[in-house]
N, C-alpha and C. Protein backbone atom coordinates (compact mmCIF):
# COMPACT_ATOMS: atom_id res chain seq x y z
N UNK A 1 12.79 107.93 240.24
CA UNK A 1 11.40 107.67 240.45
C UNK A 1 11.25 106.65 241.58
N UNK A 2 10.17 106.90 242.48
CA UNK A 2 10.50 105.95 243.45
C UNK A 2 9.38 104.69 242.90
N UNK A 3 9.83 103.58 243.83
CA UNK A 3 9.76 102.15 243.53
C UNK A 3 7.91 102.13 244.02
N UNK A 4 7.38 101.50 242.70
CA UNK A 4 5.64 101.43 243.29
C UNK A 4 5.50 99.67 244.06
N UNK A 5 4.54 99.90 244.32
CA UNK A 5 4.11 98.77 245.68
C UNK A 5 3.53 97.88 244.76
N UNK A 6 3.39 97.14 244.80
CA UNK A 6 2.53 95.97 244.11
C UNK A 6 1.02 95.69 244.60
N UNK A 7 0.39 95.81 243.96
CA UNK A 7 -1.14 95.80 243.84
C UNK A 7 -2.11 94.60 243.59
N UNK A 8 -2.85 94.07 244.37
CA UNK A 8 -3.57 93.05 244.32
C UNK A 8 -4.66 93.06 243.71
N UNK A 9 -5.34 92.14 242.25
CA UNK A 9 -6.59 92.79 242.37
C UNK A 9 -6.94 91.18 241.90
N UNK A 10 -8.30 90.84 242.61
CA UNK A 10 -9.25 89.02 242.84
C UNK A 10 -10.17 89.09 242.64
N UNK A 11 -10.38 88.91 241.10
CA UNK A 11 -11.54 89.04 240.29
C UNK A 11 -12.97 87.22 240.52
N UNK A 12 -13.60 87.66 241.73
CA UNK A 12 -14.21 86.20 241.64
C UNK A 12 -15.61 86.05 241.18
N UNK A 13 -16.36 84.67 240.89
CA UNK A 13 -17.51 84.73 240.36
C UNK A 13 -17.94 83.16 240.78
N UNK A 14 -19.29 82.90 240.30
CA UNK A 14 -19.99 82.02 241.11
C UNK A 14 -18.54 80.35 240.91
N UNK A 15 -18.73 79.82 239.29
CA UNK A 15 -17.48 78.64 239.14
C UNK A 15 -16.12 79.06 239.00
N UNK A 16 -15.47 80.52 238.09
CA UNK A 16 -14.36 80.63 237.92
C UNK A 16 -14.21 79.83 236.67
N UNK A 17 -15.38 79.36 235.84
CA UNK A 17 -14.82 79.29 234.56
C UNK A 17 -15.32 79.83 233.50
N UNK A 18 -15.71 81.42 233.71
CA UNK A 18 -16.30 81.94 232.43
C UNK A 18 -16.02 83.73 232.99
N UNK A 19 -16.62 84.10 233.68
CA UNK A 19 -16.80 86.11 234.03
C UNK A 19 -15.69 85.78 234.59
N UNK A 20 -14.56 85.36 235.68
CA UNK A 20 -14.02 85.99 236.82
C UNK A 20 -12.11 85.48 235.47
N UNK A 21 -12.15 84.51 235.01
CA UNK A 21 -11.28 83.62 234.25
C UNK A 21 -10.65 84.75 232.74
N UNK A 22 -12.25 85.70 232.71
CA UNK A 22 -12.06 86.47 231.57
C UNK A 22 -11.63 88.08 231.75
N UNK A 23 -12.02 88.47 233.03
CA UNK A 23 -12.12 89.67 233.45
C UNK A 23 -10.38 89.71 233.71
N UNK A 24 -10.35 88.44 234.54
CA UNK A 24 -8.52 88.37 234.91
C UNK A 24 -7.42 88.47 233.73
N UNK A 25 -8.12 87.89 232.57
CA UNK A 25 -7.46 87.36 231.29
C UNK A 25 -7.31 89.25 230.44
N UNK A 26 -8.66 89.99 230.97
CA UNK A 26 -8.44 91.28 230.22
C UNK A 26 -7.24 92.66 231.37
N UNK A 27 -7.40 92.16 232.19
CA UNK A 27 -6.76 93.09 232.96
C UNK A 27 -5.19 92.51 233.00
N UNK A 28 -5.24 91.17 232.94
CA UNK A 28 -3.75 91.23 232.67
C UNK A 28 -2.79 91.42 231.55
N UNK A 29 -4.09 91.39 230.39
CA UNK A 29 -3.37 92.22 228.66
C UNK A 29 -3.35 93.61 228.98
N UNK A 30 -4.26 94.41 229.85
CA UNK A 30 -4.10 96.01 230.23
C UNK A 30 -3.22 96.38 231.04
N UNK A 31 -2.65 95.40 231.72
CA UNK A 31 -1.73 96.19 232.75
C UNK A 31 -0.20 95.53 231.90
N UNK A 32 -0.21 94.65 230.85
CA UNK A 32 0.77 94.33 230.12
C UNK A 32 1.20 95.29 229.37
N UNK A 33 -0.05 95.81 228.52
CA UNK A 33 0.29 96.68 227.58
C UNK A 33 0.77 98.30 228.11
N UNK A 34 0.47 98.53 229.32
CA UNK A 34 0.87 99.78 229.69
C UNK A 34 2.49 99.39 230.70
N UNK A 35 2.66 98.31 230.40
CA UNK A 35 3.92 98.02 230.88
C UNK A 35 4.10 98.14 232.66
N UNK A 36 3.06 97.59 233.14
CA UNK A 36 3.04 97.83 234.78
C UNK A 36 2.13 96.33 235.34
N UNK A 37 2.63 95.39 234.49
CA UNK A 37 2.46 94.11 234.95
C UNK A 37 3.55 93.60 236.51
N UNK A 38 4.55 93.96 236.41
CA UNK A 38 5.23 93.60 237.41
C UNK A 38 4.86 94.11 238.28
N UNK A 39 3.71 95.36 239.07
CA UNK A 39 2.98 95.92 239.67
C UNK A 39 1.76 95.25 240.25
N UNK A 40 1.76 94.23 239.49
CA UNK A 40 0.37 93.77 239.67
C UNK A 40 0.40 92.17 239.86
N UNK A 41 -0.57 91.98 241.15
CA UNK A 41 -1.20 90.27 241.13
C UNK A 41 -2.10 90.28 241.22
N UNK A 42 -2.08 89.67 239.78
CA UNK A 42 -3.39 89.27 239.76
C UNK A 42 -4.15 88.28 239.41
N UNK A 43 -5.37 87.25 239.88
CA UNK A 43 -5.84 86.25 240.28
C UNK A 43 -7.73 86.32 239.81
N UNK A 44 -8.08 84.81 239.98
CA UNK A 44 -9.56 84.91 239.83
C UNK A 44 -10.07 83.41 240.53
N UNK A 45 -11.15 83.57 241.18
CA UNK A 45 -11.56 82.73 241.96
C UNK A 45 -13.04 81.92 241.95
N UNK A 46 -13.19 81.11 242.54
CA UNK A 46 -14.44 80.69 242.73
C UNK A 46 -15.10 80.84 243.68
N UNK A 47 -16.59 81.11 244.30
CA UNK A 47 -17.09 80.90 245.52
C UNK A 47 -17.75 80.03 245.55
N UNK A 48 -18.14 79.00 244.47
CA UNK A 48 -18.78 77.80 244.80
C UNK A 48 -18.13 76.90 244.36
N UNK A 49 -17.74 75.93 244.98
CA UNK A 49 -17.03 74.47 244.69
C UNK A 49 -17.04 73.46 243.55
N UNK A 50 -17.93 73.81 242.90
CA UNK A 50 -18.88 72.95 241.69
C UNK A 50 -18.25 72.65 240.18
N UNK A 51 -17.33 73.47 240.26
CA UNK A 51 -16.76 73.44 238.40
C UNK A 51 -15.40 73.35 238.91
N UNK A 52 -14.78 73.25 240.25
CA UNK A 52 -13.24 73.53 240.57
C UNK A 52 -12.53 71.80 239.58
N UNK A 53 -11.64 72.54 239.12
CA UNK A 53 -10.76 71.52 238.53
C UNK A 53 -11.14 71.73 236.78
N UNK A 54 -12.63 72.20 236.52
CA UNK A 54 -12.86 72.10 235.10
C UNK A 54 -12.07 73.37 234.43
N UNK A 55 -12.02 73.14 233.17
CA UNK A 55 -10.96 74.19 231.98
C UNK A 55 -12.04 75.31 232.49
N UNK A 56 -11.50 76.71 231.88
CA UNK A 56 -11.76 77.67 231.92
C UNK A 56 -12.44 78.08 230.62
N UNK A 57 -13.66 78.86 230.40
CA UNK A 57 -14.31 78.95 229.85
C UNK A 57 -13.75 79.80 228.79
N UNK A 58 -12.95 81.04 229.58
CA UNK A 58 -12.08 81.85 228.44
C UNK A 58 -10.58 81.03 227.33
N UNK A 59 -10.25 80.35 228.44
CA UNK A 59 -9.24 79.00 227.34
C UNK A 59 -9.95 78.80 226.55
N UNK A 60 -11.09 78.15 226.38
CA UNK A 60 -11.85 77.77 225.44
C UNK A 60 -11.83 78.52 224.51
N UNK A 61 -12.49 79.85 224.20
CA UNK A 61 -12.95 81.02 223.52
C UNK A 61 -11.53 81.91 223.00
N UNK A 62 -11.02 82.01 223.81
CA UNK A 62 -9.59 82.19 223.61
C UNK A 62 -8.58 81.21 222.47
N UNK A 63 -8.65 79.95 222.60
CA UNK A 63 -8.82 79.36 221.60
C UNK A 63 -9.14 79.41 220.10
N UNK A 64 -10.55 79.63 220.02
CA UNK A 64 -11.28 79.85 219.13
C UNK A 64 -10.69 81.13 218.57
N UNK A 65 -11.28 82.33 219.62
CA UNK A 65 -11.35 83.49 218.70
C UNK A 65 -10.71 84.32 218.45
N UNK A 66 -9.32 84.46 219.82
CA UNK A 66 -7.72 85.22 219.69
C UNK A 66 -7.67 84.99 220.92
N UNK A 67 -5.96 84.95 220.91
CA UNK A 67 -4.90 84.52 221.45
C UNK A 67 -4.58 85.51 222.65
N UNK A 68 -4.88 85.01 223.58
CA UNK A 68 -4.60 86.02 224.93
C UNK A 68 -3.94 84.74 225.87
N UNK A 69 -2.68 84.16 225.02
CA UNK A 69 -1.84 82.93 225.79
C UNK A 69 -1.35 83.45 226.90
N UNK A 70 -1.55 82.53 228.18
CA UNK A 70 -0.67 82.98 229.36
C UNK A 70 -1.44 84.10 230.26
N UNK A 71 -2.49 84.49 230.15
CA UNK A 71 -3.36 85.71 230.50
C UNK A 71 -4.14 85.22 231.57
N UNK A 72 -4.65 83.68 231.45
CA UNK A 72 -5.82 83.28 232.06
C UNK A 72 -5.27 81.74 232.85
N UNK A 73 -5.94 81.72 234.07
CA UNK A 73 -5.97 80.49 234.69
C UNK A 73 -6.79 79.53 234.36
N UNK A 74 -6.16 78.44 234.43
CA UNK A 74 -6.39 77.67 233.27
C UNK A 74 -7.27 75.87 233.71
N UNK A 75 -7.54 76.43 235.21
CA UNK A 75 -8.72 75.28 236.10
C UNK A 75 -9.18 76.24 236.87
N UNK A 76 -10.56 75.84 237.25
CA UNK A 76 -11.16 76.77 238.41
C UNK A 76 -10.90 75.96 239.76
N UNK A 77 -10.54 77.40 240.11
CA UNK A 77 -10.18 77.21 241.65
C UNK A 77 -10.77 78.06 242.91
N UNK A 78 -11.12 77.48 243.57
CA UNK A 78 -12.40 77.56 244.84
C UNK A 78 -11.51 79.39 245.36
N UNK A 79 -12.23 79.76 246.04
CA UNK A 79 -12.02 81.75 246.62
C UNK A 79 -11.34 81.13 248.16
N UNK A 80 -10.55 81.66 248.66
CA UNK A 80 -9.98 81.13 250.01
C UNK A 80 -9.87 82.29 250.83
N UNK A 81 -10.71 83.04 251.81
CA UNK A 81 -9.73 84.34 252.59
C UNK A 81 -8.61 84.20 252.35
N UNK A 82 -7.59 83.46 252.65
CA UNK A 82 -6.44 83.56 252.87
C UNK A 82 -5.69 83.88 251.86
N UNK A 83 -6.29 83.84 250.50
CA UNK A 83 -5.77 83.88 249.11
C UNK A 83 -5.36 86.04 248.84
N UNK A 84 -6.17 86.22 249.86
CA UNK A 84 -6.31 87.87 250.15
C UNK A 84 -4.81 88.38 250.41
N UNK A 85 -4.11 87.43 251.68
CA UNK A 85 -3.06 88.14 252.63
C UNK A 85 -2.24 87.00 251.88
C-alpha cells in the first residue's frame, strides 16, 4: 500500500477557547479512532488576541463531562499565516 501524505487541518475561531479548542478535540478522537492519526496535523487557533494564554474552554467541560485527555490544546493561542506552511 503506498505511504499517505500527511494532512493539515486549522480549526480557528474568534479566542480559541471554546468552538475552534472543541472542534480540534473531536476530530482528533475521529481520526484516532479510525486509526489515521499519524496522517494528520492537527491544530486550532485564535484570530483575536484577547483570551491568548487563558485555559481552554473544552479542558474545562472535558473535565466535567468525559474524558477526551490529550485531544485538546490546552491555552489559546493567537492564528499566525505562517502556522499554515
Amino acid at each position: 500500500m503506498a505511504e499517505q501524505a500527511t494532512k493539515s487541518v486549522l480549526f480557528v475561531c474568534l479566542g480559541n477557547i471554546c468552538r475552534s479548542p472543541i472542534a480540534e478535540a473531536v476530530f482528533r478522537k475521529l481520526v484516532t479512532d479510525q486509526n489515521i492519526s499519524e496522517n494528520w496535523r492537527v491544530d486550532s487557533a485564535a484570530t483575536s488576541g484577547y483570551e491568548i494564554g487563558n485555559g481552554s474552554m473544552s479542558q474545562r467541560l472535558t473535565e466535567r463531562y468525559r474524558s477526551l485527555s490529550g485531544t485538546y490544546t490546552n491555552a489559546s493561542h493567537l492564528f499566525r499565516y505562517k502556522v499554515l506552511f
